[in-house]
N, C-alpha and C. Protein backbone atom coordinates (compact mmCIF):
# COMPACT_ATOMS: atom_id res chain seq x y z
N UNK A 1 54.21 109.45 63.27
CA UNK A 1 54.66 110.82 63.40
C UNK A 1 56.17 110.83 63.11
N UNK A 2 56.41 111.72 62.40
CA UNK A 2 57.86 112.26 62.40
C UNK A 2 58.96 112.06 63.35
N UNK A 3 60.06 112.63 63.21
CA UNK A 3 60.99 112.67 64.30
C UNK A 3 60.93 114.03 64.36
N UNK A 4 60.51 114.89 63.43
CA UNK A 4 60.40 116.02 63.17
C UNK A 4 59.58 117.27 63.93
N UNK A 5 58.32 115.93 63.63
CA UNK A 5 57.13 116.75 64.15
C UNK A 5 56.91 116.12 65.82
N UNK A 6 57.54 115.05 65.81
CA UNK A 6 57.68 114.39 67.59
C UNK A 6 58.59 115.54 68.81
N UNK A 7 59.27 116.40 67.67
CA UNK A 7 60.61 117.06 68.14
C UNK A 7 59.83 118.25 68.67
N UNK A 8 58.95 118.82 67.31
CA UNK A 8 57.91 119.76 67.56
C UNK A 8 57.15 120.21 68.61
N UNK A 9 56.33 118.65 68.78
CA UNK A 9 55.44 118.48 69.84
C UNK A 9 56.01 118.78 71.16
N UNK A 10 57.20 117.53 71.58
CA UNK A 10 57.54 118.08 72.50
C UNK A 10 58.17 119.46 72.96
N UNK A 11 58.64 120.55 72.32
CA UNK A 11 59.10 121.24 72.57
C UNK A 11 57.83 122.46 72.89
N UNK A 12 57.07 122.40 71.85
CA UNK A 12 55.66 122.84 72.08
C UNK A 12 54.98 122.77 73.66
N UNK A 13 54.70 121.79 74.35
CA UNK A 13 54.27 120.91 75.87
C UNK A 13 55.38 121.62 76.78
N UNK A 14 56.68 121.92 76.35
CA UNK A 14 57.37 122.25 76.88
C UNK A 14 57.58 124.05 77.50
N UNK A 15 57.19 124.17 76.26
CA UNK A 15 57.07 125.97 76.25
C UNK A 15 55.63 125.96 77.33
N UNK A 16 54.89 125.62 76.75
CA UNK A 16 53.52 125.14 77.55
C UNK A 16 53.53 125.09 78.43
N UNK A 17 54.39 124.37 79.26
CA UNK A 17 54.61 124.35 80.92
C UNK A 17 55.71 125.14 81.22
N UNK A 18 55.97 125.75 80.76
CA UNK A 18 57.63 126.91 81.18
C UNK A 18 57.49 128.13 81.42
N UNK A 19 56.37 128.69 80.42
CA UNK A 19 56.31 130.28 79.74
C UNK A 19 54.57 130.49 79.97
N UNK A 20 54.76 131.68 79.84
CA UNK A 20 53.10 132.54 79.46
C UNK A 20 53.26 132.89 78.42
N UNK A 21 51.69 132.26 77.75
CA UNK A 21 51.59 131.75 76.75
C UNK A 21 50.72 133.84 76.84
N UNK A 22 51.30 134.01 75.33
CA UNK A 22 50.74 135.44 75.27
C UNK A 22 50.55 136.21 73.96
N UNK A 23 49.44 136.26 73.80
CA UNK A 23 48.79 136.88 72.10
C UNK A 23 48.60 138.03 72.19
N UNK A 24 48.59 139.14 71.45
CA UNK A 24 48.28 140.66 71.20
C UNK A 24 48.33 140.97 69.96
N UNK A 25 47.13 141.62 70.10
CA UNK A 25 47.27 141.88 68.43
C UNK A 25 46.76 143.59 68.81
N UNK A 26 47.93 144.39 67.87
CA UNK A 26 48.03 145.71 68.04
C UNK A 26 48.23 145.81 66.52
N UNK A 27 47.76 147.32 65.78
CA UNK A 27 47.60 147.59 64.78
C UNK A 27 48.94 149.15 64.47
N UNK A 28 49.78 148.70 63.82
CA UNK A 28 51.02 149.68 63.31
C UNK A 28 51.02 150.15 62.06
N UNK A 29 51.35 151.44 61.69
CA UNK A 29 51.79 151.95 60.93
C UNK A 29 52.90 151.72 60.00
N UNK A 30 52.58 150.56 59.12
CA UNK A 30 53.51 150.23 58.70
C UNK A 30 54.07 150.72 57.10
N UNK A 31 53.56 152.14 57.06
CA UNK A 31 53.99 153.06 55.81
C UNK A 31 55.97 153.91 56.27
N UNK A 32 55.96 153.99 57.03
CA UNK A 32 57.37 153.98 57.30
C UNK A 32 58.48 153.12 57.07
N UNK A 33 58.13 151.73 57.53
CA UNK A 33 59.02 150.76 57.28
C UNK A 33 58.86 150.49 55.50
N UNK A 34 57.66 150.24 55.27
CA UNK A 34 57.51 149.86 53.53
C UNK A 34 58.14 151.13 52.14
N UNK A 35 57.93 152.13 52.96
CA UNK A 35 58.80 153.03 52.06
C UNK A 35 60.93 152.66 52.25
N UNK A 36 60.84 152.70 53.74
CA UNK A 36 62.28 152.48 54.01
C UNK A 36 62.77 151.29 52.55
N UNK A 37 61.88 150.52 53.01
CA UNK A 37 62.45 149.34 52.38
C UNK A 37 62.26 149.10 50.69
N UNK A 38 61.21 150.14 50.40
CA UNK A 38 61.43 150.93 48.80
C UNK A 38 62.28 151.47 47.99
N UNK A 39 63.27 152.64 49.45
CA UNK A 39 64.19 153.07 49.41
C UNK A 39 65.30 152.69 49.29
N UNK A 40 65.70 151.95 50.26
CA UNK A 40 66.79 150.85 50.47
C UNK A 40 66.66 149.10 50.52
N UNK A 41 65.93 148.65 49.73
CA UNK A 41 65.76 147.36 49.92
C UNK A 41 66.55 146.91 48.40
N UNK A 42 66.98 147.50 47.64
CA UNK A 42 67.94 147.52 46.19
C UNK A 42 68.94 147.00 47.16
N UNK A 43 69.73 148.48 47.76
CA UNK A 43 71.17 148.51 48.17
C UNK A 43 71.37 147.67 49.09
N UNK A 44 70.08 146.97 49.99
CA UNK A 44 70.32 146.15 51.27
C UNK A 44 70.75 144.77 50.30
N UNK A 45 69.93 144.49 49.75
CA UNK A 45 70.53 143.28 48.79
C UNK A 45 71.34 143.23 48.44
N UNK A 46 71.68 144.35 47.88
CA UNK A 46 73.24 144.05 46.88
C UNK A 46 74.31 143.90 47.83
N UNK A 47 74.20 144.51 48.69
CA UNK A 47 75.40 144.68 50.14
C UNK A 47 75.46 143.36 51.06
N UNK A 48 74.19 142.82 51.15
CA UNK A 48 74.12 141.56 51.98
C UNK A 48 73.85 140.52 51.55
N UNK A 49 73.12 140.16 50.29
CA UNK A 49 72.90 139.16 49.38
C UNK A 49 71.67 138.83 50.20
N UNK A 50 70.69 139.15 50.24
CA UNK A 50 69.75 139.03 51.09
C UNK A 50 68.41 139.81 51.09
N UNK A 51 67.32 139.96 50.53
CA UNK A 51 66.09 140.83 50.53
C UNK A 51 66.03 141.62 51.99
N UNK A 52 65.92 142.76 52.26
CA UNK A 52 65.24 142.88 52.73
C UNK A 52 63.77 142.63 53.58
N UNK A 53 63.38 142.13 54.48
CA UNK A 53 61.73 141.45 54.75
C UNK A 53 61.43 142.27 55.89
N UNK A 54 60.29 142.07 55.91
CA UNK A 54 59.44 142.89 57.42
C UNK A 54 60.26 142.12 58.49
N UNK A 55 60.10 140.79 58.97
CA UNK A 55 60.68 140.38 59.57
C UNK A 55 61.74 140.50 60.63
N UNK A 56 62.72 141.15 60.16
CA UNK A 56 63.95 141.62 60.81
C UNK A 56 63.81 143.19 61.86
N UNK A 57 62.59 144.08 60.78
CA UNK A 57 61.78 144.82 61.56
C UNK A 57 61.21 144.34 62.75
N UNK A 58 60.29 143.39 62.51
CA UNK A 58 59.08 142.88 63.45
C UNK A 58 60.53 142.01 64.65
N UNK A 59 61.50 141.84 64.71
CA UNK A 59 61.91 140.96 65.77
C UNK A 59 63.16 141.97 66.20
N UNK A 60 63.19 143.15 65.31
CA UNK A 60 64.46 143.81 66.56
C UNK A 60 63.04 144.79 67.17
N UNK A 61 62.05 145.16 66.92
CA UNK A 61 60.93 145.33 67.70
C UNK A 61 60.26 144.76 69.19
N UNK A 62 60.65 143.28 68.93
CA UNK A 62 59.99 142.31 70.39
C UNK A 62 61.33 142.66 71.03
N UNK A 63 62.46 142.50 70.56
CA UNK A 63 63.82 142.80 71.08
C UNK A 63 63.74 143.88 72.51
N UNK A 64 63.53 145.16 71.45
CA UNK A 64 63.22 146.63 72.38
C UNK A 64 61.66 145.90 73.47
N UNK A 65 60.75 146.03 73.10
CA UNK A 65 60.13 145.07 73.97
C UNK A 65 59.89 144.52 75.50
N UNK A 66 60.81 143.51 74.91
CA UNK A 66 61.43 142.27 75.92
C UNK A 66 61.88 143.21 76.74
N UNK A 67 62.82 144.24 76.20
CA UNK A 67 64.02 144.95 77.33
C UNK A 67 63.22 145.80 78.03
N UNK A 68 62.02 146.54 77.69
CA UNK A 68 61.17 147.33 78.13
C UNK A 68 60.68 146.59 79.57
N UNK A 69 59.96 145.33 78.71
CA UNK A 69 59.31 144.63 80.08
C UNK A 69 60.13 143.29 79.98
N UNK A 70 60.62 143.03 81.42
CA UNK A 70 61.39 141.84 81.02
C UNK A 70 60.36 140.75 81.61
N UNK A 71 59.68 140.85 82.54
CA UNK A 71 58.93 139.53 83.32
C UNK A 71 58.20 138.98 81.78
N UNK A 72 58.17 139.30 80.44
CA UNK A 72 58.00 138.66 79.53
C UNK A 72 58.47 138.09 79.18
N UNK A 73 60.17 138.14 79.32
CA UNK A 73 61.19 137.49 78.93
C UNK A 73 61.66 136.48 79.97
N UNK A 74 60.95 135.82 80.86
CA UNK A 74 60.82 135.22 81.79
C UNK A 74 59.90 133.44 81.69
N UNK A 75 60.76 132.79 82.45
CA UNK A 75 59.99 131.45 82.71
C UNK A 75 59.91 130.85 84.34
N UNK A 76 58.73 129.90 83.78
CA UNK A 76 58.48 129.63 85.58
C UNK A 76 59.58 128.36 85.99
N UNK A 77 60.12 128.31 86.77
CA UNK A 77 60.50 127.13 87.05
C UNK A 77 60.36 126.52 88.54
N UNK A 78 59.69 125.95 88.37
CA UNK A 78 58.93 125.43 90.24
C UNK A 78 58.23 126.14 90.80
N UNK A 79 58.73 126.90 91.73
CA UNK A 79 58.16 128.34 92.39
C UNK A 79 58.94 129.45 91.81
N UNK A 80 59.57 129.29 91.35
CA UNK A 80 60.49 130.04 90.65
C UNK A 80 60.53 130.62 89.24
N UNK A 81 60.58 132.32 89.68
CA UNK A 81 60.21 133.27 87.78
C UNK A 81 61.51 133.43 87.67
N UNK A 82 62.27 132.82 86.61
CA UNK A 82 63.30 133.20 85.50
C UNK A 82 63.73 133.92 84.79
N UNK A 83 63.99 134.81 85.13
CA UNK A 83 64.15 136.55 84.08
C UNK A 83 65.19 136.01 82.98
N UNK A 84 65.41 135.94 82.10
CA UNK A 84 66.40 135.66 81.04
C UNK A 84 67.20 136.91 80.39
N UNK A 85 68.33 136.57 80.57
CA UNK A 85 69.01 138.15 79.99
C UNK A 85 69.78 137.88 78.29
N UNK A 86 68.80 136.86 77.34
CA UNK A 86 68.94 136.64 76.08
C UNK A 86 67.72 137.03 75.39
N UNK A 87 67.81 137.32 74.45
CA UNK A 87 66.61 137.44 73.34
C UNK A 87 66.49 136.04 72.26
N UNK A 88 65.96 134.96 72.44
CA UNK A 88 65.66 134.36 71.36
C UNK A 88 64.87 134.04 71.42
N UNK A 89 64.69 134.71 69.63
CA UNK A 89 62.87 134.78 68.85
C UNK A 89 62.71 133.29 68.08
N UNK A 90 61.43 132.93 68.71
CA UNK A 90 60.94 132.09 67.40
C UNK A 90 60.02 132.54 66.41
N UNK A 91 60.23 131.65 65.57
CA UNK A 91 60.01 132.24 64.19
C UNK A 91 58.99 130.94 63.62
N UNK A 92 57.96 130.97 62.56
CA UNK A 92 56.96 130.13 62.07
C UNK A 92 57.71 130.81 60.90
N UNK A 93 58.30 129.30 60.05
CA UNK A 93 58.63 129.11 58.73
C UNK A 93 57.82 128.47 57.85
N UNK A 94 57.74 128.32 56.64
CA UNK A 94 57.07 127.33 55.80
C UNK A 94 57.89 126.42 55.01
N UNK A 95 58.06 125.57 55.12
CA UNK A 95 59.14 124.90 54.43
C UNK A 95 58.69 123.52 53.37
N UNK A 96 59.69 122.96 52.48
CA UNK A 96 58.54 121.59 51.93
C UNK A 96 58.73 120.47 53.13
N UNK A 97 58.52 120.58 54.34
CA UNK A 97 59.29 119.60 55.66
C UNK A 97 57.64 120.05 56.10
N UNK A 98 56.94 121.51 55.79
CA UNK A 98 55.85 121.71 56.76
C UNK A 98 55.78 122.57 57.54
N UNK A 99 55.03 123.48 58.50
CA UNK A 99 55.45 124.61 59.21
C UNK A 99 56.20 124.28 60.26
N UNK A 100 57.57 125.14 60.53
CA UNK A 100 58.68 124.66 61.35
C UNK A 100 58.46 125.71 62.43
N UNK A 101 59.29 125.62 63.07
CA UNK A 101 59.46 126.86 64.61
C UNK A 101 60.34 127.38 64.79
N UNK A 102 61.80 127.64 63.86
CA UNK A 102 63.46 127.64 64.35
C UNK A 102 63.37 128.51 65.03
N UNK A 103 64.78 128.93 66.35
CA UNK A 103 64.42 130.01 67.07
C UNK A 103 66.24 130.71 66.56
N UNK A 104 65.86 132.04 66.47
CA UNK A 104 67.01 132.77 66.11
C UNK A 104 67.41 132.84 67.36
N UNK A 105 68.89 132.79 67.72
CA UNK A 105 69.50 133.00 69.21
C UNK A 105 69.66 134.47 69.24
N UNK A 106 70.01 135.21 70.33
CA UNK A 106 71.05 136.46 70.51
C UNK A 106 70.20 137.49 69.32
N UNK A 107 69.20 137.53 69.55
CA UNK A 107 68.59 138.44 68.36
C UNK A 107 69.02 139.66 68.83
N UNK A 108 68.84 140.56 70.05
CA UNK A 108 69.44 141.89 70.27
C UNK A 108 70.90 141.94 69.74
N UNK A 109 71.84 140.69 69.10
CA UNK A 109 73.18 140.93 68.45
C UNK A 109 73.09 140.91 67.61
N UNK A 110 72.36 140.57 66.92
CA UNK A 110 72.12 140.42 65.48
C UNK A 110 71.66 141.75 64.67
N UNK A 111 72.33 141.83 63.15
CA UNK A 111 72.17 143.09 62.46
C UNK A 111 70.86 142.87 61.60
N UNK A 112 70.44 143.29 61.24
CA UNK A 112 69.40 143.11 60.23
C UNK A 112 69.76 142.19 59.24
N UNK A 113 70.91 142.31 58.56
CA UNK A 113 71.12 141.15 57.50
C UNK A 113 71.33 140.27 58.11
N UNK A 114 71.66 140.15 58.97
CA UNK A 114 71.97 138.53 59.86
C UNK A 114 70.50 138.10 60.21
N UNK A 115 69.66 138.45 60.45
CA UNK A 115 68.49 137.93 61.03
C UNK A 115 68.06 137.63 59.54
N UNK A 116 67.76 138.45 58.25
CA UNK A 116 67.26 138.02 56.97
C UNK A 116 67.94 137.19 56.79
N UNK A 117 69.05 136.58 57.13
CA UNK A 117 69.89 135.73 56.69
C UNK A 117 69.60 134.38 56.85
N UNK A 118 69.36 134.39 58.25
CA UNK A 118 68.98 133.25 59.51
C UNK A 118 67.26 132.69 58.70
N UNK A 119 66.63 133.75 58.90
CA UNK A 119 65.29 133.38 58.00
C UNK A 119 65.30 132.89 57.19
N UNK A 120 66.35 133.55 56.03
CA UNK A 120 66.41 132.31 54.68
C UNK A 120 66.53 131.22 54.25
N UNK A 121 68.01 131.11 55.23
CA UNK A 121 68.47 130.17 55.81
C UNK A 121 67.27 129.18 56.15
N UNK A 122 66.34 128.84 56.34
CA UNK A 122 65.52 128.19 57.17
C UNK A 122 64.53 127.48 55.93
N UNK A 123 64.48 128.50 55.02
CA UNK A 123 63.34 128.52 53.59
C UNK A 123 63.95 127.28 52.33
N UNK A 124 65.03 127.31 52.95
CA UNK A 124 66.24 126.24 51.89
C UNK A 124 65.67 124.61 51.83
């Protein structure tokens, strides 16, 4: 195994015993954002050097979220629930290394081009 994918694992086991582990699958309207980004996904590029992607949508979304309900944004530690007053998203990349996990920090600070940025960043 990797050092890579050893790094993986453990961090994986780790979340595993820390966090609630939590899937939802909800169905959105996503003719709003795809026109936006019809509209302005030219000028977002040219201004930020950077595409436009759903992405940056989909994670200042968990953002609002998180802040909505925070015991999501929370870990166990002993007897002890952890409310966290940061937002960092992980992210499933594809890379020629293999599917990665990077986690964007401070995502509620982050602008939209900074998060497309961070993503790309990752694709290199």
């Amino acid at each position: 195994m990797t050092r890579l994918r050893k790094r993986i694992a453990e961090r994986l086991l780790e979340a595993k015993n820390s966090t609630a582990i939590l899937t939802t699958f909800n169905e959105v309207d996503m003719q709003p954002i795809m026109t936006l980004r019809k509209t302005y996904g030219e000028k977002f590029e040219k201004q930020h050097s950077v595409r436009l992607g759903f992405m940056s949508f989909y994670i200042k979304a968990v953002v609002e979220a998180l802040k909505r309900y925070p015991e999501v944004n929370a870990s166990i530690d002993g007897d002890d629930v952890v409310y966290h007053n940061y937002f960092d998203i992980s992210i499933a990349v594809s890379t020629p290394r293999g599917l990665v996990t990077p986690v964007l920090r401070d995502c509620d600070k982050l602008s939209m081009a900074e998060i497309e940025k961070q993503i790309a960043m990752q694709n290199e």
